[in-house]
PDB file of N, CA and C in Angstrom:
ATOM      1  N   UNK A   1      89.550 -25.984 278.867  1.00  0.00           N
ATOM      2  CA  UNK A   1      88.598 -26.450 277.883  1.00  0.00           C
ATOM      3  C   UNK A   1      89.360 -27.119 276.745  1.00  0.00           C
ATOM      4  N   UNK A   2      88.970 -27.947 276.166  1.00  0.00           N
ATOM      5  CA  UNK A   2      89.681 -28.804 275.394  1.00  0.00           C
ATOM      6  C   UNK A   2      88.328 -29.664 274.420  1.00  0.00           C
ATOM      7  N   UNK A   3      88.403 -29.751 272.732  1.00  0.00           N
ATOM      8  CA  UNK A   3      87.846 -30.370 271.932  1.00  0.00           C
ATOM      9  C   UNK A   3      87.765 -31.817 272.423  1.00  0.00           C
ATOM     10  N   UNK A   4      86.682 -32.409 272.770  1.00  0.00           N
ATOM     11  CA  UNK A   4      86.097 -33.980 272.750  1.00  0.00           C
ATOM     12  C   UNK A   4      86.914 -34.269 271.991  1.00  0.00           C
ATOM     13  N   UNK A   5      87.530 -35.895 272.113  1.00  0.00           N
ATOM     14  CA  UNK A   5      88.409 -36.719 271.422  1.00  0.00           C
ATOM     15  C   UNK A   5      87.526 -37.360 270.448  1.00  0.00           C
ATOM     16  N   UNK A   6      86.149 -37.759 270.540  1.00  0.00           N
ATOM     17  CA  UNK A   6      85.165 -37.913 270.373  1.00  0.00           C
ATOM     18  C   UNK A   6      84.735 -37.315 269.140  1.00  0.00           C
ATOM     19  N   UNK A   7      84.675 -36.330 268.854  1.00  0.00           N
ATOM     20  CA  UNK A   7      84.266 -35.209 268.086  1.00  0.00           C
ATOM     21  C   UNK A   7      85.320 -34.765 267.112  1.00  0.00           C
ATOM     22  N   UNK A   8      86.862 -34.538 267.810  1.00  0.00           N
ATOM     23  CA  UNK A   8      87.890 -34.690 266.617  1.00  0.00           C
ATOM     24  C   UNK A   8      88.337 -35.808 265.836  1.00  0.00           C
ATOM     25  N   UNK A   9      88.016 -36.938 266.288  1.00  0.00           N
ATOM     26  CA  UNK A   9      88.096 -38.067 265.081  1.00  0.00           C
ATOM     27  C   UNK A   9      86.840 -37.628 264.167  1.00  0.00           C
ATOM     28  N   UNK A  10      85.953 -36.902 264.002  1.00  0.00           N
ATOM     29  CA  UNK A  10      85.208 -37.140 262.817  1.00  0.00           C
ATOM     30  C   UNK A  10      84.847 -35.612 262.260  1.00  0.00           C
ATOM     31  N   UNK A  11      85.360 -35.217 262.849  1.00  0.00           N
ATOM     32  CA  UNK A  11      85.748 -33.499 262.205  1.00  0.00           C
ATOM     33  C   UNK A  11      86.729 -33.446 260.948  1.00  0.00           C
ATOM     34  N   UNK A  12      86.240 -33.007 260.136  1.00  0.00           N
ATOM     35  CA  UNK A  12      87.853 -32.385 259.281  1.00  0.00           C
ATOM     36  C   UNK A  12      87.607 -31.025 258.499  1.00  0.00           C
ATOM     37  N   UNK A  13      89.025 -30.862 258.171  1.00  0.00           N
ATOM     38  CA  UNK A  13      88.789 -29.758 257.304  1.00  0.00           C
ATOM     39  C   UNK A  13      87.717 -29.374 256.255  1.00  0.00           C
ATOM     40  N   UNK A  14      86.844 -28.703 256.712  1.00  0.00           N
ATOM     41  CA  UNK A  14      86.012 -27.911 255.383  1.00  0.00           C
ATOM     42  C   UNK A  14      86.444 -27.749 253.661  1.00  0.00           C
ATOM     43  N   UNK A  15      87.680 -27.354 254.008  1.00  0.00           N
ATOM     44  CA  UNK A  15      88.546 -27.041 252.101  1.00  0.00           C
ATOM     45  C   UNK A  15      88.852 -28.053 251.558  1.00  0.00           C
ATOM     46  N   UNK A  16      89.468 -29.030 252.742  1.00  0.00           N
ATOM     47  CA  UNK A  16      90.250 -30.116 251.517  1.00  0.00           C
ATOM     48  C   UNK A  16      89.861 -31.813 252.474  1.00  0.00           C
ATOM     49  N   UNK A  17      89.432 -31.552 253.797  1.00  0.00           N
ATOM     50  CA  UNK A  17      88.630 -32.935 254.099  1.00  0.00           C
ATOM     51  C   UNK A  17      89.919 -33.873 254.071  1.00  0.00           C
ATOM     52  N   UNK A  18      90.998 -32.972 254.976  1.00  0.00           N
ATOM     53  CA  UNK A  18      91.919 -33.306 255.580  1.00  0.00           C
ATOM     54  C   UNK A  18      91.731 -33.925 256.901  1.00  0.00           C
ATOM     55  N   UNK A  19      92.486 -34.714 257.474  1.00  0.00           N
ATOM     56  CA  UNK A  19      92.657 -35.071 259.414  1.00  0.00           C
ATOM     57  C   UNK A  19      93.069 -33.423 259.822  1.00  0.00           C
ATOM     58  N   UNK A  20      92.886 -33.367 260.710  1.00  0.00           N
ATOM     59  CA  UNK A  20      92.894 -32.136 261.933  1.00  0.00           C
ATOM     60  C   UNK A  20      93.709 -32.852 263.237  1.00  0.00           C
ATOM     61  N   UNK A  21      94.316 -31.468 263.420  1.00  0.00           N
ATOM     62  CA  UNK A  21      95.492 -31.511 264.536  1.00  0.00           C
ATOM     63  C   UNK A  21      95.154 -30.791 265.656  1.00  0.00           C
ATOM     64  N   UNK A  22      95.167 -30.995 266.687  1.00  0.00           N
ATOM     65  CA  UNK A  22      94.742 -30.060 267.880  1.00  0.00           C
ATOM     66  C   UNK A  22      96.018 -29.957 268.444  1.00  0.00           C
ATOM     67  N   UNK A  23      96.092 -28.384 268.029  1.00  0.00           N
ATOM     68  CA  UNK A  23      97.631 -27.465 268.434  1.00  0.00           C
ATOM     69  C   UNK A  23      96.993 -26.241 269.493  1.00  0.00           C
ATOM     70  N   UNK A  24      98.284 -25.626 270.567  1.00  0.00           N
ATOM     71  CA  UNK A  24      97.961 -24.551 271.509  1.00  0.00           C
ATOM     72  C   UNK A  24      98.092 -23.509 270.220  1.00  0.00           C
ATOM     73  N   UNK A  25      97.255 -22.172 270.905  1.00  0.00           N
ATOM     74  CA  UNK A  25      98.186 -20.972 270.039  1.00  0.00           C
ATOM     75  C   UNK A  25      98.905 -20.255 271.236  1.00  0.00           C
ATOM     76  N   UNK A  26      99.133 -19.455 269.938  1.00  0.00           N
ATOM     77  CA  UNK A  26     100.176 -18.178 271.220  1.00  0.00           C
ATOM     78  C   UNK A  26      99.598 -17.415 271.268  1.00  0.00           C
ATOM     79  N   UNK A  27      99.969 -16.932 272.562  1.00  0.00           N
ATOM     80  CA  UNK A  27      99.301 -15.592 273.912  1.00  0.00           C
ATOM     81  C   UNK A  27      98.765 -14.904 272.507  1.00  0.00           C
ATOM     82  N   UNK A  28      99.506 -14.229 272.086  1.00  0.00           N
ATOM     83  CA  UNK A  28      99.404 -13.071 271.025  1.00  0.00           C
ATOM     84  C   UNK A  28      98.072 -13.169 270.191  1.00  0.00           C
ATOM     85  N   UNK A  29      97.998 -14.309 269.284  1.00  0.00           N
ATOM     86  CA  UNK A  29      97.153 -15.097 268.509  1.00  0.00           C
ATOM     87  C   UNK A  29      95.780 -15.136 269.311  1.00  0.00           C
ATOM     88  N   UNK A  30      95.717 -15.959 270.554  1.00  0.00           N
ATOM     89  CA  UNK A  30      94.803 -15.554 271.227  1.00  0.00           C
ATOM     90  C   UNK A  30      93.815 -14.510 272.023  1.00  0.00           C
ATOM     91  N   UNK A  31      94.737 -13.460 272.527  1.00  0.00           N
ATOM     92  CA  UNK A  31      94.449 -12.160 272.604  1.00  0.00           C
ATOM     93  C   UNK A  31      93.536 -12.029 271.293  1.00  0.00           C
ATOM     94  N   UNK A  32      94.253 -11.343 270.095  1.00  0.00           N
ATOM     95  CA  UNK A  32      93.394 -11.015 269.164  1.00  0.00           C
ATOM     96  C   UNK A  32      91.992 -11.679 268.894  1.00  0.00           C
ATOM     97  N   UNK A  33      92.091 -13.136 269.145  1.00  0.00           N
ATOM     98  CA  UNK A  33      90.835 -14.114 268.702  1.00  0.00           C
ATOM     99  C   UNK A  33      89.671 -14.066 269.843  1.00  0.00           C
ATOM    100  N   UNK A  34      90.107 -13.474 271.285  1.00  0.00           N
ATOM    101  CA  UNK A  34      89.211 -13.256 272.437  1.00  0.00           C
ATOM    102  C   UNK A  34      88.791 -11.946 271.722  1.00  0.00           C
ATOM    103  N   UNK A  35      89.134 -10.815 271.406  1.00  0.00           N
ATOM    104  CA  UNK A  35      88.873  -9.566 270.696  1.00  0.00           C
ATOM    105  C   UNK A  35      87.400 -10.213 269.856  1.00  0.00           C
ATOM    106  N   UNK A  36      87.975 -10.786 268.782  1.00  0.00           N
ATOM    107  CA  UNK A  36      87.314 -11.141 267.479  1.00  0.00           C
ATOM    108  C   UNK A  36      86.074 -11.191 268.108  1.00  0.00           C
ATOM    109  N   UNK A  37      85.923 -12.530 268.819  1.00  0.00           N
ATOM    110  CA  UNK A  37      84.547 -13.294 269.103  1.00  0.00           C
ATOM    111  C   UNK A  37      84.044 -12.758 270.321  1.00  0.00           C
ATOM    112  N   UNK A  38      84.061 -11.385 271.105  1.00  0.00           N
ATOM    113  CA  UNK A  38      83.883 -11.289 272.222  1.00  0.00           C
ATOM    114  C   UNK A  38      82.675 -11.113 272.011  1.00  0.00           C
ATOM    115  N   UNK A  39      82.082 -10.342 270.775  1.00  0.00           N
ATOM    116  CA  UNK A  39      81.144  -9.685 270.766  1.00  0.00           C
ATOM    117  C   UNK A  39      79.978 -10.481 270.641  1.00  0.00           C
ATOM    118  N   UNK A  40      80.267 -12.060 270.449  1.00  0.00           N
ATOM    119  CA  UNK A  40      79.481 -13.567 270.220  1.00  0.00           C
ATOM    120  C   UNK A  40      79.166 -13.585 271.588  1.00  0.00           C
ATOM    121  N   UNK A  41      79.893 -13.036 272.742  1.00  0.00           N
ATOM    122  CA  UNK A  41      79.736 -13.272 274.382  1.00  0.00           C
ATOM    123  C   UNK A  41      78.758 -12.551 274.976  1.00  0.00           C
ATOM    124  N   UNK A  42      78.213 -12.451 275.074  1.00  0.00           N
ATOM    125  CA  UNK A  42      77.847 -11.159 275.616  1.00  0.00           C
ATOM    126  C   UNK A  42      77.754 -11.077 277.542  1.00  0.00           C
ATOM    127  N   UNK A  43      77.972 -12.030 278.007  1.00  0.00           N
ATOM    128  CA  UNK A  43      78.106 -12.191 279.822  1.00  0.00           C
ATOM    129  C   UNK A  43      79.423 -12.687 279.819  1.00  0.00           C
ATOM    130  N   UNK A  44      80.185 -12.919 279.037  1.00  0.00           N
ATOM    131  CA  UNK A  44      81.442 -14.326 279.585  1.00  0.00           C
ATOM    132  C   UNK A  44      82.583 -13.681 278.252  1.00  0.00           C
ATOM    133  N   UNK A  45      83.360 -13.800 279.205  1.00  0.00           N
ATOM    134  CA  UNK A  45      84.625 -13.610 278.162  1.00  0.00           C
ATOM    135  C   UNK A  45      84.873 -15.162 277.427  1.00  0.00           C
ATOM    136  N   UNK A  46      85.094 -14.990 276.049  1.00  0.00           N
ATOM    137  CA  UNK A  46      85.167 -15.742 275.214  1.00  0.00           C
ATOM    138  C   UNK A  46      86.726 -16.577 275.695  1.00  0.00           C
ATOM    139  N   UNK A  47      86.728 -18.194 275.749  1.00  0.00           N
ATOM    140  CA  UNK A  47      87.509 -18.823 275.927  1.00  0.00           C
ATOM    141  C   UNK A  47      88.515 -19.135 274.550  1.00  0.00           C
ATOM    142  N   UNK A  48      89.920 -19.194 274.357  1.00  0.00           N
ATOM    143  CA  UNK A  48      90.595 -19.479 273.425  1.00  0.00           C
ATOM    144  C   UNK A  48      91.929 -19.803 273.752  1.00  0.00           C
ATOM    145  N   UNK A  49      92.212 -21.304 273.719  1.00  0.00           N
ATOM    146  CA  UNK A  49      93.294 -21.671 273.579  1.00  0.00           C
ATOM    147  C   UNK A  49      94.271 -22.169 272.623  1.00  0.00           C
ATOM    148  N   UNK A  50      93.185 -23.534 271.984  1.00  0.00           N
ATOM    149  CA  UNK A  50      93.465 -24.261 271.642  1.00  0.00           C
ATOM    150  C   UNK A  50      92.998 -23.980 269.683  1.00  0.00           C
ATOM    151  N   UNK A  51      93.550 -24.839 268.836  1.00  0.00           N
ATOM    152  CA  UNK A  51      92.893 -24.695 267.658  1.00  0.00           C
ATOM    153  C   UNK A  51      92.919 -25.928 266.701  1.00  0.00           C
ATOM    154  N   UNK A  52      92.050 -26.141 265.628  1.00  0.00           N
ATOM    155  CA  UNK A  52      92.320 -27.378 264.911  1.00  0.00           C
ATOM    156  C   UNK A  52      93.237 -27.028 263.497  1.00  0.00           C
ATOM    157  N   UNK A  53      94.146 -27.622 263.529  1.00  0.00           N
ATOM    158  CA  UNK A  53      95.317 -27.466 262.343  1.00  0.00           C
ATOM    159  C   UNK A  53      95.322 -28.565 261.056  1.00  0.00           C
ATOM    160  N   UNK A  54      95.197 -28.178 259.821  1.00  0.00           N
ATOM    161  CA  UNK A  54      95.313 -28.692 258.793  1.00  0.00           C
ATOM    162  C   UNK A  54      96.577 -28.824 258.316  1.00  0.00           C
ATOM    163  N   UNK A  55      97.116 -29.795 257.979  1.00  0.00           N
ATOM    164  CA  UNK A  55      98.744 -30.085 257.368  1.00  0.00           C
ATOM    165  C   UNK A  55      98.361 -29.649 255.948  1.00  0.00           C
ATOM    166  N   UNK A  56      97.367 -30.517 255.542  1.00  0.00           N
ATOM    167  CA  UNK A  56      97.174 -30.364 254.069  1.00  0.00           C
ATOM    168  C   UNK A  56      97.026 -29.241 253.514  1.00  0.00           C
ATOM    169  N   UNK A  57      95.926 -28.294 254.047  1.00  0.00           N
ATOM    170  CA  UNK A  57      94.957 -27.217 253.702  1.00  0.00           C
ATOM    171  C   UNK A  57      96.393 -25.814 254.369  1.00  0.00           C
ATOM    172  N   UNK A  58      96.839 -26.089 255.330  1.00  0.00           N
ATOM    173  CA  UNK A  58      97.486 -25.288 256.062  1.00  0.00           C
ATOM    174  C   UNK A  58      96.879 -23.996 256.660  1.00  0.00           C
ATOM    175  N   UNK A  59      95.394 -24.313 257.256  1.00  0.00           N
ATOM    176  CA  UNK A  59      94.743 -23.860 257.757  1.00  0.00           C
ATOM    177  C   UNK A  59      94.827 -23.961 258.949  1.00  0.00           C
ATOM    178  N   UNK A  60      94.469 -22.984 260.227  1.00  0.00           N
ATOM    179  CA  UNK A  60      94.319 -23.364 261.498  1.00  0.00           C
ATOM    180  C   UNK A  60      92.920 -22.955 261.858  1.00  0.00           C
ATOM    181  N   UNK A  61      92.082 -23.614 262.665  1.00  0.00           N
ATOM    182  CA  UNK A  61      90.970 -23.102 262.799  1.00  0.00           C
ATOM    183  C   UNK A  61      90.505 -23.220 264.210  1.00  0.00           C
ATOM    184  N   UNK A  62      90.053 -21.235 264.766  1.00  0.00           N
ATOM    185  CA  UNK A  62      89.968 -21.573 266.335  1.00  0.00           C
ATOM    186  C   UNK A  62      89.064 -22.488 266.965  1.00  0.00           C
ATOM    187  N   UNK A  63      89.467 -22.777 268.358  1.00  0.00           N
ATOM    188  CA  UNK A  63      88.671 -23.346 269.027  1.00  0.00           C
ATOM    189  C   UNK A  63      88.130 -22.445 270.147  1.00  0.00           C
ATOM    190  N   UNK A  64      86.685 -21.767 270.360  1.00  0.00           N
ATOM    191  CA  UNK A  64      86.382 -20.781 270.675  1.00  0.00           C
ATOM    192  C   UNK A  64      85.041 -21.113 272.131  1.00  0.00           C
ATOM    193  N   UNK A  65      85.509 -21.419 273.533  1.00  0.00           N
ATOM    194  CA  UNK A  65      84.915 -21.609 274.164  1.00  0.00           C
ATOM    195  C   UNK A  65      84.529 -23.220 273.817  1.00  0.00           C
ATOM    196  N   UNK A  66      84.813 -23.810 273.602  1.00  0.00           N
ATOM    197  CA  UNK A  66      84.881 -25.522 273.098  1.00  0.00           C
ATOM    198  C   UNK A  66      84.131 -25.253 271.970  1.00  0.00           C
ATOM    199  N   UNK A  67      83.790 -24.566 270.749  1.00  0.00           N
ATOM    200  CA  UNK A  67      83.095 -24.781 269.882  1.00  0.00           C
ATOM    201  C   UNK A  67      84.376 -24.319 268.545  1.00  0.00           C
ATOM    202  N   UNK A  68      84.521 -25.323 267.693  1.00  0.00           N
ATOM    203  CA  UNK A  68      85.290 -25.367 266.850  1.00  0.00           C
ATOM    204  C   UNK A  68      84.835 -24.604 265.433  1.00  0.00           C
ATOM    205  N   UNK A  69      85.769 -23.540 265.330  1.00  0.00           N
ATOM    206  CA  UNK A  69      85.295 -22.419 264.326  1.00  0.00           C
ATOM    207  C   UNK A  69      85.244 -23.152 262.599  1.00  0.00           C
ATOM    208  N   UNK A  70      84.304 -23.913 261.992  1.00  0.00           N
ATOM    209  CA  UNK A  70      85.152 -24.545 260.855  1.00  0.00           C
ATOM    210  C   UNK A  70      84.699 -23.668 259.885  1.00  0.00           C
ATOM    211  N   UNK A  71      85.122 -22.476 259.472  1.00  0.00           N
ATOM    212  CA  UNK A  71      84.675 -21.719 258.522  1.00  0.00           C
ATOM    213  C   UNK A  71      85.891 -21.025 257.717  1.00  0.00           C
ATOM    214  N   UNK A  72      85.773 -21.900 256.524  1.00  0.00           N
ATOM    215  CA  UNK A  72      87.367 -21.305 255.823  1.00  0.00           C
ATOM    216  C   UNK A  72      87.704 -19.963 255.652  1.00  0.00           C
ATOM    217  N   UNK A  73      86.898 -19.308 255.713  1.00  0.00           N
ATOM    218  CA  UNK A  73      86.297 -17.792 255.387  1.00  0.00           C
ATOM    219  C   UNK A  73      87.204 -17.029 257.074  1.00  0.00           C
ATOM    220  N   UNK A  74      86.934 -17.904 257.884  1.00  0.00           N
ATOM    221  CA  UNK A  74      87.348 -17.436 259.420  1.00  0.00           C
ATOM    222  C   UNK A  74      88.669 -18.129 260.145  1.00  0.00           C
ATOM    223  N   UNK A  75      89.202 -19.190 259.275  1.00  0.00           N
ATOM    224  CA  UNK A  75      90.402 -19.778 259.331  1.00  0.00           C
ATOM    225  C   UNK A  75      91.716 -18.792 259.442  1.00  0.00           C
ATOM    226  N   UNK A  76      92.870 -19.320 259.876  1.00  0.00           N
ATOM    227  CA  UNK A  76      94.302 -18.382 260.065  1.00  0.00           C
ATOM    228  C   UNK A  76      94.818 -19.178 259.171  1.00  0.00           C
ATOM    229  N   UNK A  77      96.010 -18.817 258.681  1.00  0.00           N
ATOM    230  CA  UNK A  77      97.093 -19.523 257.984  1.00  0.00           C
ATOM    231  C   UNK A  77      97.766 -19.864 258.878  1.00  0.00           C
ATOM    232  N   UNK A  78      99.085 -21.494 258.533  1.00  0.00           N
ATOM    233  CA  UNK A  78      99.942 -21.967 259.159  1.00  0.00           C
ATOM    234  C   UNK A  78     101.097 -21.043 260.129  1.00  0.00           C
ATOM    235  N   UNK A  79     101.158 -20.018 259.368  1.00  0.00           N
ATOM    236  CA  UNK A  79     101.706 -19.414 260.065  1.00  0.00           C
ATOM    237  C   UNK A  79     101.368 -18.470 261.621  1.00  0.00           C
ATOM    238  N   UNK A  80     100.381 -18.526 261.161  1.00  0.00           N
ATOM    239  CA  UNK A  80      99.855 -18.201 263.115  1.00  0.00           C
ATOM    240  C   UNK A  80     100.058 -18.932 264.484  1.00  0.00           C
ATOM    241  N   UNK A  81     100.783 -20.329 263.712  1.00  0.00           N
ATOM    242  CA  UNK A  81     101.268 -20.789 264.865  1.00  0.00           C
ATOM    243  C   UNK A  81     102.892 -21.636 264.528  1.00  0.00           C
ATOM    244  N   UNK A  82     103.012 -21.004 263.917  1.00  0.00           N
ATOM    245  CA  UNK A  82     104.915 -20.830 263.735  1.00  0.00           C
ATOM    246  C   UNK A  82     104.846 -22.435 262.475  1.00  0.00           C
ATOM    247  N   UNK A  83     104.117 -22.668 261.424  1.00  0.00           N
ATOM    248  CA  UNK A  83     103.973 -23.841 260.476  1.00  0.00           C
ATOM    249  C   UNK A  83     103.888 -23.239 259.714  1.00  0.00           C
TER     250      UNK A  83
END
């Protein structure tokens, strides 16, 4: 599963209305974020690979079964994926 190319040109950051980066996370990172949102699933294990990354904001924000989490409130810091 992977964010429409489509859809990330006109997405941006919520905080600062930055461009967005579509970065993998790590195993680890993901584990926890299938946890988080499972309970949004209720037949299907929640998909998580991928996420949208802010340079500016230094926000990362999941991408959760192709639906892009943009809620600053629910955002990771740069450092969740080694930035």
């Amino acid at each position: 599963m992977t964010v429409d190319p489509e859809l990330l040109e006109i997405l941006v950051c919520p905080k600062t209305k930055g461009e967005l980066e579509l970065v993998e996370l790590p195993a680890e990172v993901r584990a926890d974020l299938i946890e988080k949102y499972r309970i949004h699933f209720r037949d299907e294990e929640p998909v998580v690979e991928e996420a949208l990354y802010c340079a500016e904001s230094g926000l990362v924000y999941p991408v959760v079964s192709d639906i892009p989490i943009m809620l600053v409130e629910d955002a990771l810091p740069a450092s969740a994926i080694g930035r």
